[in-house]
Every structure is written in C-alpha cells, then in structure tokens.
Protein backbone atom coordinates (compact mmCIF):
# COMPACT_ATOMS: atom_id res chain seq x y z
CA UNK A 1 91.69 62.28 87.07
CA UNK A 2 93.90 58.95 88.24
CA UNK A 3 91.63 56.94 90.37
CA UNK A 4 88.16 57.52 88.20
CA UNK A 5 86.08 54.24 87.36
CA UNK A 6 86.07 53.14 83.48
CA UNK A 7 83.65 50.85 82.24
CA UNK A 8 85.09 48.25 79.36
CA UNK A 9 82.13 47.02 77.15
CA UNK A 10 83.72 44.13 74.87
CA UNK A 11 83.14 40.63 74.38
CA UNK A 12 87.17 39.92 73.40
CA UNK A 13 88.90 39.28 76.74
CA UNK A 14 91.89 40.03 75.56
CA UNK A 15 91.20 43.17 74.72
CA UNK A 16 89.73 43.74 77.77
CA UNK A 17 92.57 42.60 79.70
CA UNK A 18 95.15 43.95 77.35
CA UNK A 19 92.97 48.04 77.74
CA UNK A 20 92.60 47.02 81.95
CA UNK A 21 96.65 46.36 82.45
CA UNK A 22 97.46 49.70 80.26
CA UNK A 23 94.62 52.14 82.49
CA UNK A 24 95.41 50.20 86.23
CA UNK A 25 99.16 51.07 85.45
CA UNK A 26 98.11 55.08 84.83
CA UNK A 27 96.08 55.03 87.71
CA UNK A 28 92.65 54.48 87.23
CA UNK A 29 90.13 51.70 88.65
CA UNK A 30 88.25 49.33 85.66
CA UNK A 31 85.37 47.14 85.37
CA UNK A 32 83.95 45.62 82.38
CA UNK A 33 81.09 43.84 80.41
CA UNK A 34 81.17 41.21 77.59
CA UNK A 35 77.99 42.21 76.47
CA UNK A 36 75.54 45.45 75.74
CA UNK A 37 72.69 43.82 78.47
CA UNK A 38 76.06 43.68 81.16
CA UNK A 39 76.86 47.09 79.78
CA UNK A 40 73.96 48.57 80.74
CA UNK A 41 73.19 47.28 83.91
CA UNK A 42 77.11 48.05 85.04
CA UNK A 43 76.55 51.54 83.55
CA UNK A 44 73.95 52.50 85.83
CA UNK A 45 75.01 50.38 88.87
CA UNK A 46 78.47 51.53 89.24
CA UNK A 47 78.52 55.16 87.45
CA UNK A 48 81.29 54.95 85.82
CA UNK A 49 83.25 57.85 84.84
CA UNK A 50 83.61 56.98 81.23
CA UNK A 51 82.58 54.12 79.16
CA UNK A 52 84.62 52.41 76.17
CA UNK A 53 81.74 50.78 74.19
CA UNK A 54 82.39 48.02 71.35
CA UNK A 55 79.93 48.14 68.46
CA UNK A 56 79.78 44.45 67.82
CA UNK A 57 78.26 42.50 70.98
CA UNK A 58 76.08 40.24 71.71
CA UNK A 59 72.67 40.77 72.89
CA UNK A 60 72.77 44.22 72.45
CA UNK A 61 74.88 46.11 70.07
CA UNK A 62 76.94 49.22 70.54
CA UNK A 63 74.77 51.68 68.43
CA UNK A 64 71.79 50.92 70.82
CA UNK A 65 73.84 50.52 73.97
CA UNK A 66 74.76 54.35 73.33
CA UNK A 67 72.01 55.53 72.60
CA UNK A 68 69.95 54.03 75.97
CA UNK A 69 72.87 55.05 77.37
CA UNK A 70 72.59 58.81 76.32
CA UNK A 71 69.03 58.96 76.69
CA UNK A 72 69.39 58.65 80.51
CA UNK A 73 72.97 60.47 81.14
CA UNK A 74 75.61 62.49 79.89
CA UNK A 75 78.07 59.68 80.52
CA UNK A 76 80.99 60.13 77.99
CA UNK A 77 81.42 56.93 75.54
CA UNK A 78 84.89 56.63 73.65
CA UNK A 79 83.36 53.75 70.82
CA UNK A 80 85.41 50.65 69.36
CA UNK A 81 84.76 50.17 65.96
CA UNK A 82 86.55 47.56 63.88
CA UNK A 83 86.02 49.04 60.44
CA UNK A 84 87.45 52.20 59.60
CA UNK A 85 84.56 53.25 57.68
CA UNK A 86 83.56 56.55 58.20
CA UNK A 87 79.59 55.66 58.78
CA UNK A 88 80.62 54.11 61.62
CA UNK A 89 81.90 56.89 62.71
CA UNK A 90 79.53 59.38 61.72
CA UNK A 91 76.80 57.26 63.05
CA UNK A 92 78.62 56.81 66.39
CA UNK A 93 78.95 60.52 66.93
CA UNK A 94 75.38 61.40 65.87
CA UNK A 95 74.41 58.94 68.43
CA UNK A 96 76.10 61.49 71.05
CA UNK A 97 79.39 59.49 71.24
CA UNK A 98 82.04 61.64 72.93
CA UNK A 99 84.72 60.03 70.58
CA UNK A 100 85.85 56.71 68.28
CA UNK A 101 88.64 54.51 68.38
CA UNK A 102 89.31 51.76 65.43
CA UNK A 103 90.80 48.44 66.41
CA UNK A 104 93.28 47.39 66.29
CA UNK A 105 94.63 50.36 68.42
CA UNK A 106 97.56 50.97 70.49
CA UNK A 107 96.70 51.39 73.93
CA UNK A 108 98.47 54.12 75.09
CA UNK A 109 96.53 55.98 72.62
CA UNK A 110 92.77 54.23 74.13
CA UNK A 111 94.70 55.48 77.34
CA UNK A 112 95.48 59.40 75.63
CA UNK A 113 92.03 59.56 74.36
CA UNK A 114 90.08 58.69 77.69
CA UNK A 115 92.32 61.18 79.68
CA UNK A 116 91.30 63.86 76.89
CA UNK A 117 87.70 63.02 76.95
CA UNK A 118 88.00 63.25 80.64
CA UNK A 119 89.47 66.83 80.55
CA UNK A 120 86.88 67.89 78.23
CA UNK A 121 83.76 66.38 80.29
CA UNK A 122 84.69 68.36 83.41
CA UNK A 123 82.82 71.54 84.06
CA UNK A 124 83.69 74.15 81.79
CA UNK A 125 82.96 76.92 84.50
CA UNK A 126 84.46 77.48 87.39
CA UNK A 127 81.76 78.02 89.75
CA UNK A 128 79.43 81.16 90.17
CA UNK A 129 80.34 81.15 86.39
CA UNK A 130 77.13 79.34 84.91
CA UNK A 131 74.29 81.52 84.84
CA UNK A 132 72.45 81.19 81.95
CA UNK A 133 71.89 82.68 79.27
CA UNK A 134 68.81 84.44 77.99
CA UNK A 135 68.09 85.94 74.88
CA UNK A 136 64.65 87.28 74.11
CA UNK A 137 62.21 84.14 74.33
CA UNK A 138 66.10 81.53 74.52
CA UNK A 139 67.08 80.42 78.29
CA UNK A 140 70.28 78.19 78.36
CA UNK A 141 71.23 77.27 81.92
CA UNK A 142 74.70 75.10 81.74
CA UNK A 143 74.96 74.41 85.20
CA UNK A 144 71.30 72.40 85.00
CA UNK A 145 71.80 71.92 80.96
CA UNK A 146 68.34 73.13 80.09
CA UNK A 147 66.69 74.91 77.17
CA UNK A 148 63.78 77.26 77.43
CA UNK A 149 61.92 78.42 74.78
CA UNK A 150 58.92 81.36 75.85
CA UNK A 151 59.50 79.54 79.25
CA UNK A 152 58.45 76.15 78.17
CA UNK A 153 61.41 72.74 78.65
CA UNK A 154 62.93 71.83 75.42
CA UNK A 155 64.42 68.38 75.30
CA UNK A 156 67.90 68.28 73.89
CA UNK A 157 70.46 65.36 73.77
CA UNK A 158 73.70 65.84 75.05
CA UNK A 159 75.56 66.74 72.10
CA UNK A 160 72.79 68.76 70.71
CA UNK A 161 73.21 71.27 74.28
CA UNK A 162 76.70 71.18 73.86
CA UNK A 163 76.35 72.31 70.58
CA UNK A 164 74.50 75.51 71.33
CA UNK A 165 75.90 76.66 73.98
CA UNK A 166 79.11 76.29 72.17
CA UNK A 167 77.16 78.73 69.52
CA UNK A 168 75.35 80.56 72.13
CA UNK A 169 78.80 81.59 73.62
CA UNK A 170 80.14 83.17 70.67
CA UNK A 171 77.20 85.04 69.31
CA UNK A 172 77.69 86.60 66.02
CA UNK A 173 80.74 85.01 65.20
CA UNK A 174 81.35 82.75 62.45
CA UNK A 175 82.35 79.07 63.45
CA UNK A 176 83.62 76.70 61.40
CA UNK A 177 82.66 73.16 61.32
CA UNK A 178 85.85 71.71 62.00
CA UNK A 179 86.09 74.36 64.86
CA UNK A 180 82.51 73.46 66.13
CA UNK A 181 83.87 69.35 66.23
CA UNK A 182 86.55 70.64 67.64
CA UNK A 183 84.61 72.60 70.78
CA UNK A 184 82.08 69.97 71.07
CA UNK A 185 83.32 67.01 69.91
CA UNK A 186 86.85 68.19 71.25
CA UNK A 187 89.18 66.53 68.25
CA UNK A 188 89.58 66.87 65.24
CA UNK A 189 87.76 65.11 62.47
CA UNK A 190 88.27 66.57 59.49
CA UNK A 191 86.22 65.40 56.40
CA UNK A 192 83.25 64.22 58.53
CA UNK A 193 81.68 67.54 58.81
CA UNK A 194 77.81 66.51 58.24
CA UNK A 195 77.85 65.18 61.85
CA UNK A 196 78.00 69.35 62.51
CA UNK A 197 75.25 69.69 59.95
CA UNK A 198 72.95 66.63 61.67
CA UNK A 199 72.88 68.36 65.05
CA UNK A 200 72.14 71.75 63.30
CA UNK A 201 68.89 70.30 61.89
CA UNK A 202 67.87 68.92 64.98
CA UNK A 203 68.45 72.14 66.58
CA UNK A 204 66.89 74.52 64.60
CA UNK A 205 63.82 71.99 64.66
CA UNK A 206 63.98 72.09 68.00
CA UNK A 207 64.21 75.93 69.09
CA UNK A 208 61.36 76.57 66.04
CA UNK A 209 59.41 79.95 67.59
CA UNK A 210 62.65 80.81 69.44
CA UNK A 211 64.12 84.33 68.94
CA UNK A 212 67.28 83.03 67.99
CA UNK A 213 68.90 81.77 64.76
CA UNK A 214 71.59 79.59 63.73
CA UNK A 215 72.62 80.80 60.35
CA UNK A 216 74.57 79.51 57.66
CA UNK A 217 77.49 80.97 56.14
CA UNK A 218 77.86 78.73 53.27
CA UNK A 219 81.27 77.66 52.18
CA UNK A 220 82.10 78.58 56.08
CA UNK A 221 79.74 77.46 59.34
CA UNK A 222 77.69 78.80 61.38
CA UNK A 223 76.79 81.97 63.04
CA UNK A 224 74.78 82.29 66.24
CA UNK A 225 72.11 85.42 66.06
CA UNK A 226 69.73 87.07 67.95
CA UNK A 227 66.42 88.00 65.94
C-alpha cells in the first residue's frame, strides 16, 4: 500500500508537516488542505486514497466535510478530534467515518491506523467471489454495493452496506456489537456500542417490505434472518 495518495485536512501546519514527514518516510505520497472548502475540492480532484479530516476548520467543519464527502464516495476518513469525548466520536462514526484519532497523537500510531484502514478498505473478495446475494425479495451485490428490495434501488450509505452484508454473510448467527464494530468498523470500540444500534435503525427502515430481518438478541446483538 506504500506509494498511495493521503489527503491531510487541518488548518495547524505543524501538524500537517509533523503527520507528512512521518507517512513520506513509510512510503506514501501526501497532499493537504487547511480548510473543509480546500478539503473538498482536493478530495475530488486528486482521489485520494484516504483522507485524515480535522473537525475544527474553517469554512467548513469536519462533521459536514464527511458527510459531503460520504454522500458522493466511499473514500475512507480517519477523523482528528481534539476532545476525547465520546460524542465526538460517536457522531464521527455515524457520519460513516472509517475511524478517529484524538490529538494530541503520536504519529506512528496516525501512521498504524491509516495502514489498517487501508487493509480493511481493499476488496474483501478475491475476484469471481462477489456475486450477490439474494434472499427472497433481498439482492446485495458487493462488487457494485447495491441493495434491492422486490427489484427496486435502495439507497444505503457506506457504513450502512457494510453493515449488512457483514450480517447478510453470517445468516442466522448471533453477532455481537463489539464484533459487528469490529467487522465494519474494523477496531475495537468498546463502550460505544449505540453507533451499532444507529445503523440498525436506519437499516431496518430502510429494507421495510423486505423478506429479511435483523433481529435482536437482547443482552447479545444481532441475528440476520430470512422470513
């Protein structure tokens, strides 16, 4: 993954300068934005392969950065945030952030956590390994990420596909929360489980009149089922 394009969104230069040195030195190329207008633009200019988004900018903050951001591309966002306060971070991920990072951080870890959002972000099939799925009225196709219910386009974010499919692949088996942040979200975060329940809602809102369910077990997950 050495040599792919990151995108730093912050208006400190020194952090921008410090986060540039640490990723040239592993390999990969950098450019960056001071603010979430710059952001933008550069986002869809240079397709990056990941972006590191700020929260605090000017112009444009982070939350709405990411979420213009998501509603044209998959792109995977690792967000700054300089409280540690979990809304942040709930908020962030319900946005469809890939993953958070509060400052001040080291930056071998910004560096750690961009090579793991990378690995997760690559196709999880090898190829001629994506057909989709159907069940009764349900068609998931991974390799196009689409959603069919009784034939007609359902419009699902990023996160909110992942999710399913991540369901849809282990039908009738009980997945925990913390398991389900860990296969979407891919780490752990432990104690913020309602960003699980969020994307549920939205899902089963969603896929109403679909022959699928996503049940609760309470005190466990969820459990993927065919009706």
């Amino acid at each position: 993954m050495a040599g792919e394009l990151i995108l730093l969104v912050d208006d400190e230069r020194n952090i921008i300068e410090l986060a540039s040195l640490y990723l040239k030195q592993d390999g990969y190329r950098v450019i960056s934005a001071e603010d979430g207008v710059e952001a933008l633009q550069r986002a869809e200019q240079d397709q990056p392969a990941l972006m590191v988004l700020d929260l605090m900018l000017p112009k444009l903050d982070g939350w709405e950065v990411c979420k213009q951001v998501r509603a044209a591309s998959d792109l995977p966002i690792l967000m700054l945030t300089a409280r540690d306060d979990d809304i942040d971070k709930i908020v962030g991920l319900e946005l469809g952030a890939d993953d958070y990072l509060t400052k001040p951080f080291n930056p071998r870890e910004l560096v750690a956590r961009i090579k793991a959002i990378l690995r997760r972000t690559e196709p999880r099939r090898a190829e001629g390994d994506d057909k989709p799925l159907r069940m009764g009225n349900v068609s998931i196709d991974p390799a196009g990420r689409t959603v069919l219910v009784g034939g007609k386009p359902v419009d699902l974010r990023a996160k909110e596909f992942d999710l399913l499919l991540a369901l849809a692949e282990n039908q009738g088996i009980v997945l925990t929360r913390e398991k389900l942040l860990d296969l979407v979200w891919g780490f752990d975060f432990y104690g913020q489980t309602r960003t699980v329940d969020v994307h549920v809602a939205h899902l089963r809102s969603k896929l109403a009149g679909g022959t699928i369910e996503i049940e609760t077990v309470w005190g466990v997950g969820y459990k993927f089922n065919l009706l």
